[in-house]
PDB file of N, CA and C in Angstrom:
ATOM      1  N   UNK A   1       0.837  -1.181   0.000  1.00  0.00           N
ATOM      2  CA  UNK A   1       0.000   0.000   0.000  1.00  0.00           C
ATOM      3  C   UNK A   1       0.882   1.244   0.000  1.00  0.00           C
ATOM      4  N   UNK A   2       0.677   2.126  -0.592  1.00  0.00           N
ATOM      5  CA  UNK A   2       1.293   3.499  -0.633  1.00  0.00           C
ATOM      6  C   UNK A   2       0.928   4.236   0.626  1.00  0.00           C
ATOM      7  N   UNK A   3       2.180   5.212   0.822  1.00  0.00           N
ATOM      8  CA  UNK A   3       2.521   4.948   2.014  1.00  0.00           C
ATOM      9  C   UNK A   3       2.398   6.737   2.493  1.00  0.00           C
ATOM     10  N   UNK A   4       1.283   7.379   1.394  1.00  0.00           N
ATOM     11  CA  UNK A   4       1.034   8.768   1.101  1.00  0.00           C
ATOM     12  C   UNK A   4      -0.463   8.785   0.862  1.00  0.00           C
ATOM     13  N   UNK A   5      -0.808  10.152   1.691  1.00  0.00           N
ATOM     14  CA  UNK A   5      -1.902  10.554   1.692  1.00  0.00           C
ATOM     15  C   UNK A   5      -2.541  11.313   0.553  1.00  0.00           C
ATOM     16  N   UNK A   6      -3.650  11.167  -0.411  1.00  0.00           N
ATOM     17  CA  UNK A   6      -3.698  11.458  -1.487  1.00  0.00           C
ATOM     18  C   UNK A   6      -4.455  12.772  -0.895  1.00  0.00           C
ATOM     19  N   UNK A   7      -4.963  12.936  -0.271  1.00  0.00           N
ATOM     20  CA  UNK A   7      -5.630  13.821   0.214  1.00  0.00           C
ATOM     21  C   UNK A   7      -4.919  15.372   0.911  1.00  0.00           C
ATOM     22  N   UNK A   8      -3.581  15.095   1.545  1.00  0.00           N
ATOM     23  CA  UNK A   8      -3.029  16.096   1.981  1.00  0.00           C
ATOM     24  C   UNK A   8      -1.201  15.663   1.770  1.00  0.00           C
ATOM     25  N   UNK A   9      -1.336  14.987   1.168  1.00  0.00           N
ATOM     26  CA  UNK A   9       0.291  14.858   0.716  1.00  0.00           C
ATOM     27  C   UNK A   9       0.859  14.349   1.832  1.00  0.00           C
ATOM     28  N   UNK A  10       0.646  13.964   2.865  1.00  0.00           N
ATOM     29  CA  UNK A  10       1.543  13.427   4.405  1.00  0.00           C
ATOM     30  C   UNK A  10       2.029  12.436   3.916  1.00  0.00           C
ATOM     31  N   UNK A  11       2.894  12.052   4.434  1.00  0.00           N
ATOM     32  CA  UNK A  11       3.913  10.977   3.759  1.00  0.00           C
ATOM     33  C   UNK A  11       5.312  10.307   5.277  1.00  0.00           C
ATOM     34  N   UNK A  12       5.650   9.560   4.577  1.00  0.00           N
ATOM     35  CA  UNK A  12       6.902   9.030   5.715  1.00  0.00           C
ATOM     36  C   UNK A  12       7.957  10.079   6.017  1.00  0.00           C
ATOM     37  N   UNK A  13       8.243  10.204   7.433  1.00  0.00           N
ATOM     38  CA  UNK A  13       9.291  10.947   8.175  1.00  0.00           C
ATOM     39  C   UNK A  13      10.767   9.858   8.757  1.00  0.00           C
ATOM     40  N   UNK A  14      11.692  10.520   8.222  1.00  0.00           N
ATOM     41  CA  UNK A  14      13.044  10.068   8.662  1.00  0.00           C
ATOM     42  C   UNK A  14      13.307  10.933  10.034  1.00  0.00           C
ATOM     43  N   UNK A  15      14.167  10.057  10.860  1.00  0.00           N
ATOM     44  CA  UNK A  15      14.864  10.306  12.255  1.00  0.00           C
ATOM     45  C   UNK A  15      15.349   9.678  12.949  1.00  0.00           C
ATOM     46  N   UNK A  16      15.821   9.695  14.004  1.00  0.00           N
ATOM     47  CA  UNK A  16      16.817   8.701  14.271  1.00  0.00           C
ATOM     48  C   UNK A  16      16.020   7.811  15.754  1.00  0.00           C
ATOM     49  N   UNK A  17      16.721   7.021  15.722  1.00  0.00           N
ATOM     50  CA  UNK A  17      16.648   6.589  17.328  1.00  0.00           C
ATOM     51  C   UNK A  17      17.451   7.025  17.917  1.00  0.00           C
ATOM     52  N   UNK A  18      17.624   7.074  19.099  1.00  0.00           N
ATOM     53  CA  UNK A  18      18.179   8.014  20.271  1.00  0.00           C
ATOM     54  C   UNK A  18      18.429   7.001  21.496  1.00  0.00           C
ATOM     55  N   UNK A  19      19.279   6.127  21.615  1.00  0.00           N
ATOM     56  CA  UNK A  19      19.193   5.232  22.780  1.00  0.00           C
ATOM     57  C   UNK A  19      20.083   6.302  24.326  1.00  0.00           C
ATOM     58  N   UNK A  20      19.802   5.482  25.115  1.00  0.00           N
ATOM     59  CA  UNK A  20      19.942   5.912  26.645  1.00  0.00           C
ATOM     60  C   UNK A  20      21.456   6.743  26.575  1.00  0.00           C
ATOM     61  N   UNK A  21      22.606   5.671  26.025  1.00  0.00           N
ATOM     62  CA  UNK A  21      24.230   6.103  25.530  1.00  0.00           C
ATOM     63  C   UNK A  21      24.319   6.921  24.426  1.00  0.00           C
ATOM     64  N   UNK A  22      23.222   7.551  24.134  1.00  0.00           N
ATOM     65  CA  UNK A  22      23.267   7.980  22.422  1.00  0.00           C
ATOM     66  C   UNK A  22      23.309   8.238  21.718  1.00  0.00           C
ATOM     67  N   UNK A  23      23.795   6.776  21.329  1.00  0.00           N
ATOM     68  CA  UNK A  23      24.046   6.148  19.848  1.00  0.00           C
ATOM     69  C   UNK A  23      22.718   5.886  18.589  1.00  0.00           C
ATOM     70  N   UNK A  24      22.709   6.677  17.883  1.00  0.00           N
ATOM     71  CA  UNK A  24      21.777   7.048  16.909  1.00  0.00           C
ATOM     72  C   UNK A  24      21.937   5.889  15.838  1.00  0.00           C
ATOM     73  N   UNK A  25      20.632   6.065  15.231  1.00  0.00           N
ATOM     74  CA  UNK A  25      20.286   4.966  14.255  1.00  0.00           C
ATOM     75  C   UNK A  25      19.232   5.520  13.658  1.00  0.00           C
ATOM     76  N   UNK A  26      19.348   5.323  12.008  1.00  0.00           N
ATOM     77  CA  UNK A  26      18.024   5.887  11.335  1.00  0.00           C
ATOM     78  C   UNK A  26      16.511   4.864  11.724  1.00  0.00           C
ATOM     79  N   UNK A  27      15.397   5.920  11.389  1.00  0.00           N
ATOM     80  CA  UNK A  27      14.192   5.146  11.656  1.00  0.00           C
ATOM     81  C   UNK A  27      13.272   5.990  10.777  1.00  0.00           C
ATOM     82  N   UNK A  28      11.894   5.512  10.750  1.00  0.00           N
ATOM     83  CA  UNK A  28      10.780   5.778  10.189  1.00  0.00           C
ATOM     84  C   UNK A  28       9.696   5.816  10.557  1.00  0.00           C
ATOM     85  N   UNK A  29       9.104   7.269  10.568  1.00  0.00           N
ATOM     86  CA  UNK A  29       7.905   7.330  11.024  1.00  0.00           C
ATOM     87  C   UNK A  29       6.929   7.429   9.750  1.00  0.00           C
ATOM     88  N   UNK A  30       5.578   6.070   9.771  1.00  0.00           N
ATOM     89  CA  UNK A  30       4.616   5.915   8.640  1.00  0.00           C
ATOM     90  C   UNK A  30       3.389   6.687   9.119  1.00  0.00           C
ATOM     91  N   UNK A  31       2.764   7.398   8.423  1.00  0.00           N
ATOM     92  CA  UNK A  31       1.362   7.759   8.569  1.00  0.00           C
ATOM     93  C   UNK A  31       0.391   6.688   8.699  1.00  0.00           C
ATOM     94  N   UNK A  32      -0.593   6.519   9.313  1.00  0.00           N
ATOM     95  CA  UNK A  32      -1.961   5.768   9.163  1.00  0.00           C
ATOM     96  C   UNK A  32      -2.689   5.808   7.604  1.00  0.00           C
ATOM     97  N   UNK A  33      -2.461   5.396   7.243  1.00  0.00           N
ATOM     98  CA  UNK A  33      -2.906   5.192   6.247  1.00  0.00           C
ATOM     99  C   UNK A  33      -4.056   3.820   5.747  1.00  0.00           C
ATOM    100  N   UNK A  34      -5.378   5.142   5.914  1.00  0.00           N
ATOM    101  CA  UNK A  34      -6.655   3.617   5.601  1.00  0.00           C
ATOM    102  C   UNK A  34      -6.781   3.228   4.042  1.00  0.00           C
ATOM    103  N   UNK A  35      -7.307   2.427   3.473  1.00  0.00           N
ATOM    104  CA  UNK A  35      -8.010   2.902   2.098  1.00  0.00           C
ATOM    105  C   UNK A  35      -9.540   2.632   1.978  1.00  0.00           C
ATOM    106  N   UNK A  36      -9.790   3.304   1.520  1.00  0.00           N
ATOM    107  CA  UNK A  36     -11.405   3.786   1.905  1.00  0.00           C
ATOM    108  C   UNK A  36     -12.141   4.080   0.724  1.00  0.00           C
ATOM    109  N   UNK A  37     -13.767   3.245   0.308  1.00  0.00           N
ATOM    110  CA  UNK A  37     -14.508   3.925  -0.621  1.00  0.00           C
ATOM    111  C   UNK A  37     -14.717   5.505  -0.150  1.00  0.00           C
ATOM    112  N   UNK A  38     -14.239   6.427  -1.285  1.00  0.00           N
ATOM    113  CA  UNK A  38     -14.886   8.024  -1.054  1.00  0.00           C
ATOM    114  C   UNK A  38     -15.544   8.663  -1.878  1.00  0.00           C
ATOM    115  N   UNK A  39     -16.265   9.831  -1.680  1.00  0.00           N
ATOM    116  CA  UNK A  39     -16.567   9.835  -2.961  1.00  0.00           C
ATOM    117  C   UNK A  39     -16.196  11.101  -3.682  1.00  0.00           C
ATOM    118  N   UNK A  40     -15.214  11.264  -4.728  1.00  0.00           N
ATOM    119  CA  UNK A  40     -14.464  12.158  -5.312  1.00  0.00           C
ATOM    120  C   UNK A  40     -15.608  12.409  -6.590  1.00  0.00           C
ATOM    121  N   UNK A  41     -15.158  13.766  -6.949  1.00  0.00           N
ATOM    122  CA  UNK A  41     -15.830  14.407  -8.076  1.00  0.00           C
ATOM    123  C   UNK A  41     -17.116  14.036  -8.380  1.00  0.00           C
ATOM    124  N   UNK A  42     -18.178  13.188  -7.188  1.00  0.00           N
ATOM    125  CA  UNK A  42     -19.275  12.591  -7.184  1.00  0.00           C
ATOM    126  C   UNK A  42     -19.204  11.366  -8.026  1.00  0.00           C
ATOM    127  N   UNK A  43     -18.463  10.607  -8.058  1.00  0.00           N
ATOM    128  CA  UNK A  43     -18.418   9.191  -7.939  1.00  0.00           C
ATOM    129  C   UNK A  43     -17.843   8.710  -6.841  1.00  0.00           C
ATOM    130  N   UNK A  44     -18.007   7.531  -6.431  1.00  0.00           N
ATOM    131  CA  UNK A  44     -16.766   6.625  -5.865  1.00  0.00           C
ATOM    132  C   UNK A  44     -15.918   5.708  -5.923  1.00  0.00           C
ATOM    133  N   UNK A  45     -14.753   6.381  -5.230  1.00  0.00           N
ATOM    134  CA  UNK A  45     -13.249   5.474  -5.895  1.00  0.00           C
ATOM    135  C   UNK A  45     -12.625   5.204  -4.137  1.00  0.00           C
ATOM    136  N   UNK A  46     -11.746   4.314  -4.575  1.00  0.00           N
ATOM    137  CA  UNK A  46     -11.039   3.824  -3.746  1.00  0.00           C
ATOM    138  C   UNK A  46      -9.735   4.712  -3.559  1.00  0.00           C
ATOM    139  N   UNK A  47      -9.703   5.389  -2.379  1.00  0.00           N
ATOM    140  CA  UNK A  47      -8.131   6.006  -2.239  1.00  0.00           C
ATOM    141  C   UNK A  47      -7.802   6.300  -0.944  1.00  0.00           C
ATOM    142  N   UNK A  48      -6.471   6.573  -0.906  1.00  0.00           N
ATOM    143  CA  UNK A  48      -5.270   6.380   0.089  1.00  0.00           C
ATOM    144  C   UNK A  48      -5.424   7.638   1.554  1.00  0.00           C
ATOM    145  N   UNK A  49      -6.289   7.361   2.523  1.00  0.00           N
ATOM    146  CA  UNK A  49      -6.118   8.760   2.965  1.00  0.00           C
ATOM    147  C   UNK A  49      -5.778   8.667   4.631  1.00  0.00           C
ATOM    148  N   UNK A  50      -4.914   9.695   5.130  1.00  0.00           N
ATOM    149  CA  UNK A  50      -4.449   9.391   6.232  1.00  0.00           C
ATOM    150  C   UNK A  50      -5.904   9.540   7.406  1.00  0.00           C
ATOM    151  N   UNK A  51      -5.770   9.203   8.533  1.00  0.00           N
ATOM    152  CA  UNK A  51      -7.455   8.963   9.325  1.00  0.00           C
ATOM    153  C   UNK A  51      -7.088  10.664  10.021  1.00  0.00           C
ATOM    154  N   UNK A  52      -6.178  11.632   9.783  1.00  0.00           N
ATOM    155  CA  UNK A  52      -6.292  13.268  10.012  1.00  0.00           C
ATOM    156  C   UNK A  52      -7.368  13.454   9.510  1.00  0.00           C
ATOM    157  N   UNK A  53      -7.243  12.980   8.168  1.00  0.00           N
ATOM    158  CA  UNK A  53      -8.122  13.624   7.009  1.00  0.00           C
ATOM    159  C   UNK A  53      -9.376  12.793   6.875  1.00  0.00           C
ATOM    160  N   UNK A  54      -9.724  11.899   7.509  1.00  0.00           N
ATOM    161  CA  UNK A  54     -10.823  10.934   7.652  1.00  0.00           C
ATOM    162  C   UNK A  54     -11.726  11.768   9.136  1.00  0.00           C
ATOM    163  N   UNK A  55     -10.904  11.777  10.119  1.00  0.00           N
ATOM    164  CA  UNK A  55     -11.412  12.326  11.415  1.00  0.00           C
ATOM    165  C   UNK A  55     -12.040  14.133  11.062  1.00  0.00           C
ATOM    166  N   UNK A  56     -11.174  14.781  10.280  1.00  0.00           N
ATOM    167  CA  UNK A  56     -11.750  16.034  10.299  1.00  0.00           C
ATOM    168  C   UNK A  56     -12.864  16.538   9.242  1.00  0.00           C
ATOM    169  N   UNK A  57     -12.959  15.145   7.990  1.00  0.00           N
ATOM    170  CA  UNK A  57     -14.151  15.178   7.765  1.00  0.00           C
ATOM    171  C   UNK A  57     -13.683  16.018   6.353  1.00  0.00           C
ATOM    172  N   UNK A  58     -12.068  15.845   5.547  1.00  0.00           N
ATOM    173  CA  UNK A  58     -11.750  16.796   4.480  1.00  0.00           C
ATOM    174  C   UNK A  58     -12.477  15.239   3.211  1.00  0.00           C
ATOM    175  N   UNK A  59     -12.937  14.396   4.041  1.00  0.00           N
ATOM    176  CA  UNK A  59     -13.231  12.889   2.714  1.00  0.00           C
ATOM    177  C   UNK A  59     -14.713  12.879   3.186  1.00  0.00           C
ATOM    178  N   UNK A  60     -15.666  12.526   2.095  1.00  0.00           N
ATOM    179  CA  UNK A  60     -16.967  12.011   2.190  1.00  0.00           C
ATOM    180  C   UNK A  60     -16.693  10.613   2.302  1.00  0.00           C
ATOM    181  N   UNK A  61     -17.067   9.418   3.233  1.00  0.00           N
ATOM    182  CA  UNK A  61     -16.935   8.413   3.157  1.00  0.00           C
ATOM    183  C   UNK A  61     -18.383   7.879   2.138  1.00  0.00           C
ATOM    184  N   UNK A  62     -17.986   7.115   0.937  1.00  0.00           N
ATOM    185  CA  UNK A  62     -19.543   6.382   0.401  1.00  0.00           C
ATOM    186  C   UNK A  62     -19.746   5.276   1.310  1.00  0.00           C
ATOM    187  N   UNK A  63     -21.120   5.290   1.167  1.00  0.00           N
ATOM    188  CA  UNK A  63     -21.713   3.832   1.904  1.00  0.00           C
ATOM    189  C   UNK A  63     -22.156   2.895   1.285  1.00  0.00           C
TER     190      UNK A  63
END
């Protein structure tokens, strides 16, 4: 699954780990990412949207 929000562009964050002595190490932070019937341009399609953009109501969910 793609790993980007079609809806607001959010996408994966790089950073490190940080242990107790630390010694750093890269890591990855993923968005929530559902996929969900919505309904765009008044049809509905299937697409990629983070649950920000599900919770604040920027997606019509179809039923």
């Amino acid at each position: 699954m793609a790993c980007v929000c079609e809806i607001c562009a959010k996408g994966k964050q790089s950073g490190m780990n940080v242990s107790h002595s630390h010694l750093k190490t890269k890591r990855v932070w993923k968005p929530n990412i559902q996929r969900v019937r919505a309904v765009v341009d008044g049809e509905v399609k299937r697409v990629n949207v983070c649950t920000r953009c599900l919770r604040s109501g920027k997606v019509q969910r179809a039923l």
